[in-house]
N, C-alpha and C. Protein backbone atom coordinates (compact mmCIF):
# COMPACT_ATOMS: atom_id res chain seq x y z
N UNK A 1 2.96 15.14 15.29
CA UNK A 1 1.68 14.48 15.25
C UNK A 1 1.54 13.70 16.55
N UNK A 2 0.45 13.90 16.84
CA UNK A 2 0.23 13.19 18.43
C UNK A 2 -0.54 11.75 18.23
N UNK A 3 0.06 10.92 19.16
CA UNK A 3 -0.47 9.37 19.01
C UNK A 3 -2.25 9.35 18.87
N UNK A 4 -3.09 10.38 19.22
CA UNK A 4 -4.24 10.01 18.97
C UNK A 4 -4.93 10.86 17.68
N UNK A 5 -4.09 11.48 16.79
CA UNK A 5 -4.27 12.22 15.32
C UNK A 5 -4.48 11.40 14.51
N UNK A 6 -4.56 10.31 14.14
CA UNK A 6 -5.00 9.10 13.43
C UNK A 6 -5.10 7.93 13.50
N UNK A 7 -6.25 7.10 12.69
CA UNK A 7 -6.58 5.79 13.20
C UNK A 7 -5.17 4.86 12.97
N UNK A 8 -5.61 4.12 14.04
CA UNK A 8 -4.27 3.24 14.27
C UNK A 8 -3.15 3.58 14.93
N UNK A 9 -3.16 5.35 15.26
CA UNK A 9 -1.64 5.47 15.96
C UNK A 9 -2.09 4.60 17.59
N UNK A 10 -1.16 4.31 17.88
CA UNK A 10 -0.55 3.85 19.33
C UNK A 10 -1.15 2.69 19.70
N UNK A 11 -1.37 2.08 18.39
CA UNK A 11 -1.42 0.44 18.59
C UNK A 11 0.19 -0.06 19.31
N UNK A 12 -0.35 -1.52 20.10
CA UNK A 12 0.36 -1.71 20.78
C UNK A 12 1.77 -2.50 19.29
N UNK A 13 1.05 -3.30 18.66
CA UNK A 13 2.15 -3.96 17.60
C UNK A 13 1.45 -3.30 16.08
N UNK A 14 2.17 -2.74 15.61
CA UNK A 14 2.14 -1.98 14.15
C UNK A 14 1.52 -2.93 13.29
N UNK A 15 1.87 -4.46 13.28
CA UNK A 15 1.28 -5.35 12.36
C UNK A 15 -0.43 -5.61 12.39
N UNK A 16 -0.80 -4.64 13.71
CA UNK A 16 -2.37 -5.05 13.58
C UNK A 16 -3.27 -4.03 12.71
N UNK A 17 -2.20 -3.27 12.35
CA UNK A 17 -3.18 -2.24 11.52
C UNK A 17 -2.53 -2.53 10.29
N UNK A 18 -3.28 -2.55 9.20
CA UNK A 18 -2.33 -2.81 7.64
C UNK A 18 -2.01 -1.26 7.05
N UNK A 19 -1.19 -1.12 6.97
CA UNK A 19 -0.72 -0.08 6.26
C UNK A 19 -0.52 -0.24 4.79
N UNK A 20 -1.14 0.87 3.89
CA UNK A 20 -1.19 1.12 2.43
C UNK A 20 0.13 1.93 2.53
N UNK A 21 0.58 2.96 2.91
CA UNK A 21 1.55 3.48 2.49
C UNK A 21 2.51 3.57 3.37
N UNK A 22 4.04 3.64 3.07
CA UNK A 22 5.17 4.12 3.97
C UNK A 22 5.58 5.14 3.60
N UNK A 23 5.51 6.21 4.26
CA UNK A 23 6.22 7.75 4.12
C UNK A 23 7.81 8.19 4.75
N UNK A 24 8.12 7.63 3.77
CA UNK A 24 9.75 8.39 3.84
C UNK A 24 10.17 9.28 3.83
N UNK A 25 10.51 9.72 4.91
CA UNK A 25 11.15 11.35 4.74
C UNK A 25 12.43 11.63 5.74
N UNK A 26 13.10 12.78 5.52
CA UNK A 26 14.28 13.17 6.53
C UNK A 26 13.39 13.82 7.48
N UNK A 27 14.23 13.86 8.67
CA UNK A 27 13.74 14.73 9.95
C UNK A 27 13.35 16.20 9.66
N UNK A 28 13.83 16.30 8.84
CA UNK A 28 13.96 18.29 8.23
C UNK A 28 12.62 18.14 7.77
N UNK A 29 11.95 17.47 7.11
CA UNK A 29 10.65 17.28 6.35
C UNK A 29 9.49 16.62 7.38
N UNK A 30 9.81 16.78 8.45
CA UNK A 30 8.26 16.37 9.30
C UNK A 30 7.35 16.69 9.44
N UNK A 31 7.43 17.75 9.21
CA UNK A 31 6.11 18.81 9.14
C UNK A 31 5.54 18.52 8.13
N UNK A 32 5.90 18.40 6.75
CA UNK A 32 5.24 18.24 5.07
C UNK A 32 5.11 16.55 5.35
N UNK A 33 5.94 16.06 5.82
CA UNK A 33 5.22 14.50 6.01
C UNK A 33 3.81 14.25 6.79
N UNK A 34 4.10 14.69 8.04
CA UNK A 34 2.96 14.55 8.47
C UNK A 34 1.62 14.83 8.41
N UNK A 35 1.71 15.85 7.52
CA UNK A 35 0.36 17.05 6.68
C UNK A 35 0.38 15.76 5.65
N UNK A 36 1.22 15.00 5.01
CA UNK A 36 0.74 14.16 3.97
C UNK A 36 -0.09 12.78 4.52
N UNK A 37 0.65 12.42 6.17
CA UNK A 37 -0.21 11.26 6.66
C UNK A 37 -1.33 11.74 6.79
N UNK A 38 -1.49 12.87 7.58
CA UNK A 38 -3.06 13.02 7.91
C UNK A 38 -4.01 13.44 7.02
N UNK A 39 -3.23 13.66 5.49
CA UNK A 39 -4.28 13.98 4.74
C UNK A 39 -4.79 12.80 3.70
N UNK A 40 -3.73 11.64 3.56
CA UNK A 40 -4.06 10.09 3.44
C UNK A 40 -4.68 9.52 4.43
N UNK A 41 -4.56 9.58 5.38
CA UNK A 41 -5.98 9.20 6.80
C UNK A 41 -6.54 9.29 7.05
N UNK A 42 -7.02 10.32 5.99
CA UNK A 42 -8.22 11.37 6.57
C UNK A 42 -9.17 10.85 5.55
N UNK A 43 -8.82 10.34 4.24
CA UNK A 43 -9.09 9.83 3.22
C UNK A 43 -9.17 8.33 3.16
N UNK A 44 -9.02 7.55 4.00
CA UNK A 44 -8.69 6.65 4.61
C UNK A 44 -7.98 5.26 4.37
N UNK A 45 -6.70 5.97 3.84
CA UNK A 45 -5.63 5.55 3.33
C UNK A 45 -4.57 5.44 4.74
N UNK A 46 -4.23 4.02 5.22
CA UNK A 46 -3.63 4.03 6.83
C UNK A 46 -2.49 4.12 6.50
N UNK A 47 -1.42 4.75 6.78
CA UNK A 47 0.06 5.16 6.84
C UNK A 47 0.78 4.52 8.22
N UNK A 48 2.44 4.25 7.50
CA UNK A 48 2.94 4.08 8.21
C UNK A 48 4.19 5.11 8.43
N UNK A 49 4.49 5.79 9.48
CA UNK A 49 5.49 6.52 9.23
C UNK A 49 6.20 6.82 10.74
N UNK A 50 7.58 7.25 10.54
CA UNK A 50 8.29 7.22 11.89
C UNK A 50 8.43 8.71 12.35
N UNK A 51 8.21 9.31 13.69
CA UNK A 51 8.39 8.34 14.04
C UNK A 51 7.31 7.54 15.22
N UNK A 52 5.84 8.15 14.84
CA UNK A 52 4.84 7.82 15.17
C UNK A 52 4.38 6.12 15.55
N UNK A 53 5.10 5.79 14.79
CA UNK A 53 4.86 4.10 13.99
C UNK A 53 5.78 3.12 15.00
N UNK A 54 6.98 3.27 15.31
CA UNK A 54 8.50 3.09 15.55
C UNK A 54 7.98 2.67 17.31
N UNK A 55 8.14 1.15 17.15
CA UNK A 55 8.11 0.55 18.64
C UNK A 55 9.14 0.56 19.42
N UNK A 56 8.76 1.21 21.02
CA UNK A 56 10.01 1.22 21.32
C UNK A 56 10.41 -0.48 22.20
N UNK A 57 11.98 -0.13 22.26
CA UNK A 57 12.42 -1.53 22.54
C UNK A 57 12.81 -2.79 21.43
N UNK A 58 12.36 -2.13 20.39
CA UNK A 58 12.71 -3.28 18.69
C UNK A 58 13.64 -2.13 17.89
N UNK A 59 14.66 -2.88 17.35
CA UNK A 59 15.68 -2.23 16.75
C UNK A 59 15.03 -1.11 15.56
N UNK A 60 14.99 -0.03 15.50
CA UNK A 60 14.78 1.02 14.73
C UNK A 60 14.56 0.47 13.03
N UNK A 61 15.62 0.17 12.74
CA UNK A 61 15.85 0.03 11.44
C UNK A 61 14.78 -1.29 10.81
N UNK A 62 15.36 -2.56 11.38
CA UNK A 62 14.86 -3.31 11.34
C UNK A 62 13.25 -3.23 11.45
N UNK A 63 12.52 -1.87 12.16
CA UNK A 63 11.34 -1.93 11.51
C UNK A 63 11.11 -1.31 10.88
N UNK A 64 11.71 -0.16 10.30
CA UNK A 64 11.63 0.46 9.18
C UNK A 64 11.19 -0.15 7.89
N UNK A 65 12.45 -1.36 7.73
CA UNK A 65 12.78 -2.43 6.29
C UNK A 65 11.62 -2.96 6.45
N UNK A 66 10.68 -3.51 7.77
CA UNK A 66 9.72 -4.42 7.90
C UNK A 66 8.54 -3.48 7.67
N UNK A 67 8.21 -2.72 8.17
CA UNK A 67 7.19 -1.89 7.55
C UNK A 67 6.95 -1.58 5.74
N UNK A 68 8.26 -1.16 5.37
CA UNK A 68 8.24 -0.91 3.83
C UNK A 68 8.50 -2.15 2.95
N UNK A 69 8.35 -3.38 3.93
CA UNK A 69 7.91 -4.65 3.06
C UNK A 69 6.33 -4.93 3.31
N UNK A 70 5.64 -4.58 3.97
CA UNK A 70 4.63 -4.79 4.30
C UNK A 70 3.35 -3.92 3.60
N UNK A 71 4.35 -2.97 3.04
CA UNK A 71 3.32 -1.67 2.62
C UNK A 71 3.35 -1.90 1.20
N UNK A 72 2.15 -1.26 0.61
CA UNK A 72 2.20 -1.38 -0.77
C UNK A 72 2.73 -0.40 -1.51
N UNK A 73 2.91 0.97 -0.52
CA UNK A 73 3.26 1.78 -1.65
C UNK A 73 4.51 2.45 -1.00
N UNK A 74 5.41 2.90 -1.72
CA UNK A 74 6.43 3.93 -0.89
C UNK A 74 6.51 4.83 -1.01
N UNK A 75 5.94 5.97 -0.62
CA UNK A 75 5.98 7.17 -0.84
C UNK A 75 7.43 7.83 -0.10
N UNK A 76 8.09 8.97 -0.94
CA UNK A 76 9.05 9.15 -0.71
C UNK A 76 9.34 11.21 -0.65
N UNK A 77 8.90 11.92 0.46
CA UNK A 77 9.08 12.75 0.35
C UNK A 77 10.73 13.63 0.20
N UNK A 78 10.91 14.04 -1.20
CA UNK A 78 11.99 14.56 -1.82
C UNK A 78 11.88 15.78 -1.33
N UNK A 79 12.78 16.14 -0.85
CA UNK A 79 13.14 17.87 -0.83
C UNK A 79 15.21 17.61 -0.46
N UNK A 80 15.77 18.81 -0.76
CA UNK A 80 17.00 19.28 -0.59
C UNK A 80 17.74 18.21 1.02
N UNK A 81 16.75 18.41 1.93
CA UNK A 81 17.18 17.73 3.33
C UNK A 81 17.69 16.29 2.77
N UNK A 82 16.00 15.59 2.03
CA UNK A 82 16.28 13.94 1.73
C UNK A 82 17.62 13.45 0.78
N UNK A 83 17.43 15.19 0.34
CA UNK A 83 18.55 14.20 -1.11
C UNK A 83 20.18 14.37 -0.22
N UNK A 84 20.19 14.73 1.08
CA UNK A 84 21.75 14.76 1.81
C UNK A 84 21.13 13.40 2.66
N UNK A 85 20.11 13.32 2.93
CA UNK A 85 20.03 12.01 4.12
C UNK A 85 20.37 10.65 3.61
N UNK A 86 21.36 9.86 3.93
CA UNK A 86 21.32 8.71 3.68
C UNK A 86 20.68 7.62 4.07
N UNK A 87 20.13 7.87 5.19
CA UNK A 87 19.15 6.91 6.11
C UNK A 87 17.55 6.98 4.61
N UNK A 88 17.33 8.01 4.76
CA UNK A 88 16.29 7.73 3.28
C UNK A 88 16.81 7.29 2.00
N UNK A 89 17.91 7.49 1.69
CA UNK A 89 18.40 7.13 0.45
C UNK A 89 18.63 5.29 0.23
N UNK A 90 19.12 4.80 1.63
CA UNK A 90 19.31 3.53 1.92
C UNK A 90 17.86 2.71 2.45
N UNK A 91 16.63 3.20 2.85
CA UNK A 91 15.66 2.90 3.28
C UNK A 91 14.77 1.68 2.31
N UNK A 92 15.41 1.81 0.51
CA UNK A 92 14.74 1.11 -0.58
C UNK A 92 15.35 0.14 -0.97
N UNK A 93 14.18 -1.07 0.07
CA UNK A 93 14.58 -2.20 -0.35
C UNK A 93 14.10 -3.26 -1.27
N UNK A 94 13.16 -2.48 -2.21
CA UNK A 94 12.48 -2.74 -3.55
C UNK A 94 13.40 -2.12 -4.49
N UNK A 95 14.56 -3.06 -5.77
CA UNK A 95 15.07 -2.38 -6.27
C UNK A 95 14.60 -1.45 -7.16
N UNK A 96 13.25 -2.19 -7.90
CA UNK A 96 12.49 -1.97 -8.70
C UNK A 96 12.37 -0.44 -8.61
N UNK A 97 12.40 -0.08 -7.96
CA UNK A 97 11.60 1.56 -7.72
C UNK A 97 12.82 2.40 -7.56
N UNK A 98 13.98 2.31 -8.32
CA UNK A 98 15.01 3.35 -8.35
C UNK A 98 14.22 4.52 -8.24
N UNK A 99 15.00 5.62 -7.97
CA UNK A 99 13.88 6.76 -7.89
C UNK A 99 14.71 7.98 -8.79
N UNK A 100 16.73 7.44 -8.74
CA UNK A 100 17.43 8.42 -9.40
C UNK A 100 18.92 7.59 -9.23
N UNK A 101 20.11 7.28 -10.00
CA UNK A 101 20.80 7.13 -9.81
C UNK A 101 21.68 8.10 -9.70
C-alpha cells in the first residue's frame, strides 16, 4: 500500500489522525491486511496498521503497544502464518480480548 492510498497515510505524527481500528497481522498476510485497510477507509473507518503507520526513528514496538492503546478496536487477521508469529501473538495488551489459549 502506498503512503497516498488512504486518508491519513504519511502524516507526519500518527497521533493526529484518530484511528478506529488496529490491524494485526504477520508479514505473510499483507496483502489480505491491506485489502482489509482500504476497504475500512474506504468506508471511512481510519486504520492503523504497520507498516504504513510505523514512524521512522521511534522504537518499532513501542508504537505498535501505543497505537493498539489508542485504538478502539483490534482487529486481528488469523491465518496459519499469524498463528506461528509471535510478534502478533504478543502484540495484546488488552487482556480482556483473549482470542485462544
Amino acid at each position: 500500500m502506498n503512503q497516498g492510498d488512504s486518508p491519513g497515510a504519511g502524516q507526519l505524527e500518527s497521533s493526529k489522525v484518530p484511528h478506529a481500528v488496529f490491524i494485526s497481522h504477520s508479514s505473510e498476510d499483507s496483502t489480505a491486511a491491506e485489502g482489509l485497510c482500504v476497504a475500512l477507509e474506504a468506508a471511512g473507518i481510519h486504520c492503523w496498521i504497520a507498516p504504513r503507520d510505523v514512524l521512522a526513528g521511534r522504537p518499532y514496538s513501542g508504537q505498535i503497544t501505543e497505537a493498539i492503546r489508542r485504538t478502539e478496536i483490534l482487529l486481528v487477521v488469523l491465518s496459519q502464518a499469524s498463528n506461528r508469529s509471535k510478534q502478533v501473538l504478543s502484540l495484546n495488551p488488552r487482556p480482556e480480548y483473549v482470542l485462544y489459549e
